[in-house]
Protein backbone atom coordinates (compact mmCIF):
# COMPACT_ATOMS: atom_id res chain seq x y z
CA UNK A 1 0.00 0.00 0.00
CA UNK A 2 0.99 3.47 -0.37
CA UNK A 3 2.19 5.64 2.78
CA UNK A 4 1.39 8.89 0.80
CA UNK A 5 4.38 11.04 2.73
CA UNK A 6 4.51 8.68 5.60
CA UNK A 7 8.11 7.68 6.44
CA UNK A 8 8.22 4.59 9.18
CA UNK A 9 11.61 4.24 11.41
CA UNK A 10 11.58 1.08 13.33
CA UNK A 11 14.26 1.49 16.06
CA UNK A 12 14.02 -2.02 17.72
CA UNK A 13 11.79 -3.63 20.20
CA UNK A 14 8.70 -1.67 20.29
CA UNK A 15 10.10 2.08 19.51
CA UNK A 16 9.12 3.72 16.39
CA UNK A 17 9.71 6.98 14.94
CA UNK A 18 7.13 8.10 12.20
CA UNK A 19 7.72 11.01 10.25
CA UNK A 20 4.40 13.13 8.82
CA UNK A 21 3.60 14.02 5.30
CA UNK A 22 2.88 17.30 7.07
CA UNK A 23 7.04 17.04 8.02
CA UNK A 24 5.97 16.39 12.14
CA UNK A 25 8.44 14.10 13.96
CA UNK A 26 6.37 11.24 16.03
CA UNK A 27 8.08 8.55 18.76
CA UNK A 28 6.00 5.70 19.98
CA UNK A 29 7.58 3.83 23.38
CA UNK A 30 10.79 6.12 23.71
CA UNK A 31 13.51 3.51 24.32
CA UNK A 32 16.57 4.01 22.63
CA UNK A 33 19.86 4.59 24.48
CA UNK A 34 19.51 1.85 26.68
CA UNK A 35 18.03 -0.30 23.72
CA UNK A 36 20.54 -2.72 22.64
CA UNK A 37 18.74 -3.17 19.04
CA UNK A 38 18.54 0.32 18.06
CA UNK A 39 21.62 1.91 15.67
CA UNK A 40 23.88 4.26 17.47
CA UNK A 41 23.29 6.72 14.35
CA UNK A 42 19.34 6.14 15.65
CA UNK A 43 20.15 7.16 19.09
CA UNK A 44 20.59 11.14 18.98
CA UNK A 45 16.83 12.46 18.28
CA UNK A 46 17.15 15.65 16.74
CA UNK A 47 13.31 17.04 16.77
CA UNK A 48 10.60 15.25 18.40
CA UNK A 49 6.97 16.54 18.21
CA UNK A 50 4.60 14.18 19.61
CA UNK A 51 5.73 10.95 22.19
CA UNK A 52 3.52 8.10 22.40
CA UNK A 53 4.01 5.88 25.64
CA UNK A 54 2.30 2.70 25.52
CA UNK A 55 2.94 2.07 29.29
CA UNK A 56 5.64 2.52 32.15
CA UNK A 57 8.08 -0.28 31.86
CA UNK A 58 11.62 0.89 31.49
CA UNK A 59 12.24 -0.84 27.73
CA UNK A 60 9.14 1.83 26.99
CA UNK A 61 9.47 4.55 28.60
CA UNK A 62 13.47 4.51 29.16
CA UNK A 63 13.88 7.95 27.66
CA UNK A 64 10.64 9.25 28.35
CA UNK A 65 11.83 12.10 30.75
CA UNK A 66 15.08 13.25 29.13
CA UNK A 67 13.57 13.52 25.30
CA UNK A 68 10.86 15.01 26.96
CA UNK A 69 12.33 17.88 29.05
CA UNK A 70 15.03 18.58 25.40
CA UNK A 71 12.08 19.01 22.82
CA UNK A 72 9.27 19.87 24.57
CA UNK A 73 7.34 17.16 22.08
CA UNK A 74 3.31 16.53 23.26
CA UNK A 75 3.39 13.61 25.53
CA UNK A 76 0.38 11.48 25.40
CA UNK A 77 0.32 8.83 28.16
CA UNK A 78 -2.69 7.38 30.39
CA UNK A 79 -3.38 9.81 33.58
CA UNK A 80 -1.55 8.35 35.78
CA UNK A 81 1.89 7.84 33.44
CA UNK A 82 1.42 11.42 32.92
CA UNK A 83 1.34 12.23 36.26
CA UNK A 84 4.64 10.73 37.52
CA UNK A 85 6.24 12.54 33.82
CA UNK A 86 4.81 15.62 35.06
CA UNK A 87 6.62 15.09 38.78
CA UNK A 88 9.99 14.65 37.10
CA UNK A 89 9.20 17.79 34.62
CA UNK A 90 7.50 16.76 31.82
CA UNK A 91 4.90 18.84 30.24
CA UNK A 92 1.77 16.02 28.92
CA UNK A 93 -0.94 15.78 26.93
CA UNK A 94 -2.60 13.17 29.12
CA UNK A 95 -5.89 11.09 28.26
CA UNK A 96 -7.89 7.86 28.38
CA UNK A 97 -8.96 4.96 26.31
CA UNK A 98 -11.20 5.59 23.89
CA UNK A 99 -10.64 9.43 24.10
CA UNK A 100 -9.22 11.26 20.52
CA UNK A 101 -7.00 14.31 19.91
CA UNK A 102 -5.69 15.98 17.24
CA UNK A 103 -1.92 16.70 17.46
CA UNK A 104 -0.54 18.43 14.12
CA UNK A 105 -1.68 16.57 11.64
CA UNK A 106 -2.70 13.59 12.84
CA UNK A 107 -5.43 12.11 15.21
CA UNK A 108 -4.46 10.07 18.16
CA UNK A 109 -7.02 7.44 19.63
CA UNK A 110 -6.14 5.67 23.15
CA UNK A 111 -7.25 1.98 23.01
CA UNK A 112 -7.13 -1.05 25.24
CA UNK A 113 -3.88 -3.01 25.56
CA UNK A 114 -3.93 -5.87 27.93
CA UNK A 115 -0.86 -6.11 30.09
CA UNK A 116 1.01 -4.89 33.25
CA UNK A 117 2.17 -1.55 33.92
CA UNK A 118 4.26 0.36 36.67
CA UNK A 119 7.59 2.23 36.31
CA UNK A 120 10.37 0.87 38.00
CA UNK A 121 11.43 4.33 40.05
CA UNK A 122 14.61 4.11 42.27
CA UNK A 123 14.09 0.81 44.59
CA UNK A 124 9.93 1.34 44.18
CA UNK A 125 7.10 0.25 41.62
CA UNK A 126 5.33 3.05 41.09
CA UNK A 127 1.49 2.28 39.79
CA UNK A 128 0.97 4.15 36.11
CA UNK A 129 -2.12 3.26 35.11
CA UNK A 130 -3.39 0.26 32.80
CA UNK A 131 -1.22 -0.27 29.78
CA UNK A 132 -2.71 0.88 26.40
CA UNK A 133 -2.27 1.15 22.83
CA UNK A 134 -2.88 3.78 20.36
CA UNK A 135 -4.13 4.15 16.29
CA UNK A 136 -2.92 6.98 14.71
CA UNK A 137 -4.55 9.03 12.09
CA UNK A 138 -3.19 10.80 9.43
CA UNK A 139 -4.50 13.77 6.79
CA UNK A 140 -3.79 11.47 4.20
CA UNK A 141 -6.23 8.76 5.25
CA UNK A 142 -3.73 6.30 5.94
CA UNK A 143 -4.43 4.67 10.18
CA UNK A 144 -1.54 2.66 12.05
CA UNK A 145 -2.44 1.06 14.89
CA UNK A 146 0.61 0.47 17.77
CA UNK A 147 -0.08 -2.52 20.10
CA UNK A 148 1.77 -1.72 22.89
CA UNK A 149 2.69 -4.97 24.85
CA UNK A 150 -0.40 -6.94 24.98
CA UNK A 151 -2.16 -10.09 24.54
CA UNK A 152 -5.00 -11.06 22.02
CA UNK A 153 -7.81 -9.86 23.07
CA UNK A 154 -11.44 -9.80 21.63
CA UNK A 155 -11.98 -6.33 21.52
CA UNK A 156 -9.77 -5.87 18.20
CA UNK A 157 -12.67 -6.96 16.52
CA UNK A 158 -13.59 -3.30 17.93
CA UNK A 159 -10.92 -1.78 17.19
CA UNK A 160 -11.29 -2.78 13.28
CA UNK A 161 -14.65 -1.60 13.28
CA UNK A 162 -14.09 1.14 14.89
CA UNK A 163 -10.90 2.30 13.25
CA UNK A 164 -9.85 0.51 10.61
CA UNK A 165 -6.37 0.22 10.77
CA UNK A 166 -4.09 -0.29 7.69
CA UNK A 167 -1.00 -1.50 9.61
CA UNK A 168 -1.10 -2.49 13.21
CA UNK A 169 2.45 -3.16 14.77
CA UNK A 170 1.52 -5.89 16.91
CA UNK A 171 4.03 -7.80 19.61
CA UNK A 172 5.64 -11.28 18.84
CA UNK A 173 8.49 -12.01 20.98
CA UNK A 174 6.35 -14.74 23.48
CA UNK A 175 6.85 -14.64 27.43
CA UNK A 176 6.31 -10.75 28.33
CA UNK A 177 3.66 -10.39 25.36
CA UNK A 178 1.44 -12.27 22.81
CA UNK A 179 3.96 -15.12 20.75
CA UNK A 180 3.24 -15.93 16.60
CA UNK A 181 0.59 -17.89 17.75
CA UNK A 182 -1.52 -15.03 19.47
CA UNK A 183 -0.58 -12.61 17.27
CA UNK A 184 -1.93 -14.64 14.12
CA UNK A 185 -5.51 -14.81 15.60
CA UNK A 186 -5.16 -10.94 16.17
CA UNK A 187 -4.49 -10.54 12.73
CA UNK A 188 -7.74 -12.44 12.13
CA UNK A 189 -9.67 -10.17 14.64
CA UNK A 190 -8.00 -6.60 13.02
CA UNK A 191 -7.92 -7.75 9.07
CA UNK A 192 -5.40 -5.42 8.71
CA UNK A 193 -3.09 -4.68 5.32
CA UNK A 194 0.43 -5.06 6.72
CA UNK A 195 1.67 -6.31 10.18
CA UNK A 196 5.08 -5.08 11.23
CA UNK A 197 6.14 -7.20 14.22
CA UNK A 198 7.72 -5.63 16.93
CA UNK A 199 8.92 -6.74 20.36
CA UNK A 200 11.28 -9.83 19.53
CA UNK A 201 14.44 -10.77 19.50
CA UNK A 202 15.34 -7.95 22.02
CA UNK A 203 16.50 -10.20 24.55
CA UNK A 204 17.05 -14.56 24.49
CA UNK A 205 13.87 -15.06 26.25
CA UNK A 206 11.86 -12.98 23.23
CA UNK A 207 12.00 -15.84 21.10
CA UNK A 208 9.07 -15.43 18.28
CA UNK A 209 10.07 -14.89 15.12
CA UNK A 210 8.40 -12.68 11.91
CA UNK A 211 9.13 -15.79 10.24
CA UNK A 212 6.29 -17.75 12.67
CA UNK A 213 4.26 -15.38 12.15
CA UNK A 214 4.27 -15.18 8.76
CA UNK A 215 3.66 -19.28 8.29
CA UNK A 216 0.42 -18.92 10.56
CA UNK A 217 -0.78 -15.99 8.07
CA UNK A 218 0.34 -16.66 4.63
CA UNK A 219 -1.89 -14.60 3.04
CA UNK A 220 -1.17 -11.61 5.15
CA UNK A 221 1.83 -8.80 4.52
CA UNK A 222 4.40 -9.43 7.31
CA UNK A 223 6.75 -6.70 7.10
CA UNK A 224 9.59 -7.37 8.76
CA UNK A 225 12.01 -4.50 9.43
CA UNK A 226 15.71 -4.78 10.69
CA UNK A 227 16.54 -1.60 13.29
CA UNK A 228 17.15 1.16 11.74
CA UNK A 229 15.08 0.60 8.71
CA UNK A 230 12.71 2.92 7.21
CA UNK A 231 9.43 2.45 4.90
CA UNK A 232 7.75 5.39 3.48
């Protein structure tokens, strides 16, 4: 399909920057100098706009604060995420699932994700919320939806009727989120045009593969990026 000005940047695990036709700088799950997949040439952001944080584990929200308090980007996070940003100096842009705004030029929908969440703070877990996901909107038409870390879960099937997304980045890697297996039934549930997997390989214990995936949906577009790589 065609991105229309859309430029994709996977920069390993689940962190993604995505670049507007509109020329906006977007980063979903800010993880990058502690992220052990992501280029060094990747790791120096040089404008950020909007942030996306899916939830408050550290290989999410690792560089959350610092990017933040540089660029002054919008950070959209759950209330309670936002809340412990806003205590280390963060300015946010804080809502709920199912609630939309319009950032630039794109629209920004909160949706379910179903996983843990809490931010690892000095020696204490600090509660931030419920985990979430989030389908993004742009002028041109095209919708991506970003999984977060989740688990199947029926509710896609609102999600696609809802929004309609053309390319959901959905989790593969097994044992902290959904494996191949999981994520091939929510490919069934979101009928979407091109799956990017995300979340594998990070670490040993992240063992599924695009290449599972793929073999349980034959039919479907698995795009499999390498760090570093971009789309458009």
């Amino acid at each position: 399909m065609k991105l229309n000005g859309i430029k994709i940047t996977w920069l390993g695990h689940a962190t993604f920057r995505v670049e507007t036709p509109g020329g906006k700088t977007l980063l979903i799950d800010p993880w990058v100098m502690g992220n052990p997949k992501c280029p060094e040439k990747e790791k120096a952001i040089r404008t950020l706009d909007v942030m996306l944080i899916t939830h408050g584990h550290g290989d999410h929200i690792g560089d959350a604060v610092e990017l933040g308090k540089k660029h002054t980007p919008r950070v959209v996070g759950i209330p309670e995420l936002c809340h412990w940003l806003q205590k280390k100096g963060v300015e946010t842009a804080e809502m709920n699932k199912g609630g939309t705004q319009t950032l630039g030029d794109i629209k920004v929908t909160m949706v379910h994700a179903d996983h843990s969440c809490g931010i690892q703070d000095g020696e204490q877990m600090v509660y931030a919320g419920e985990a979430c996901g989030y389908v993004v909107e742009f002028d041109n038409g095209v919708k991506i939806y970003h999984a977060g870390d989740t688990n199947v879960f029926g509710d896609m099937t609102i999600i696609r009727e809802l929004y309609a997304p053309d390319i959901c980045m959905l989790p593969i890697g097994n044992h902290y989120t959904m494996s191949p297996r999981e994520a091939a039934y929510a490919c069934k549930l979101l009928e979407p045009k091109i799956v990017i997997p995300m979340h594998f390989g990070t670490f040993p214990v992240l063992t599924g593969t695009p290449k599972d995936l793929q073999r349980l949906v034959p039919d479907l577009e698995i795009r499999e990026m390498k760090p570093g790589e971009t789309i458009s």
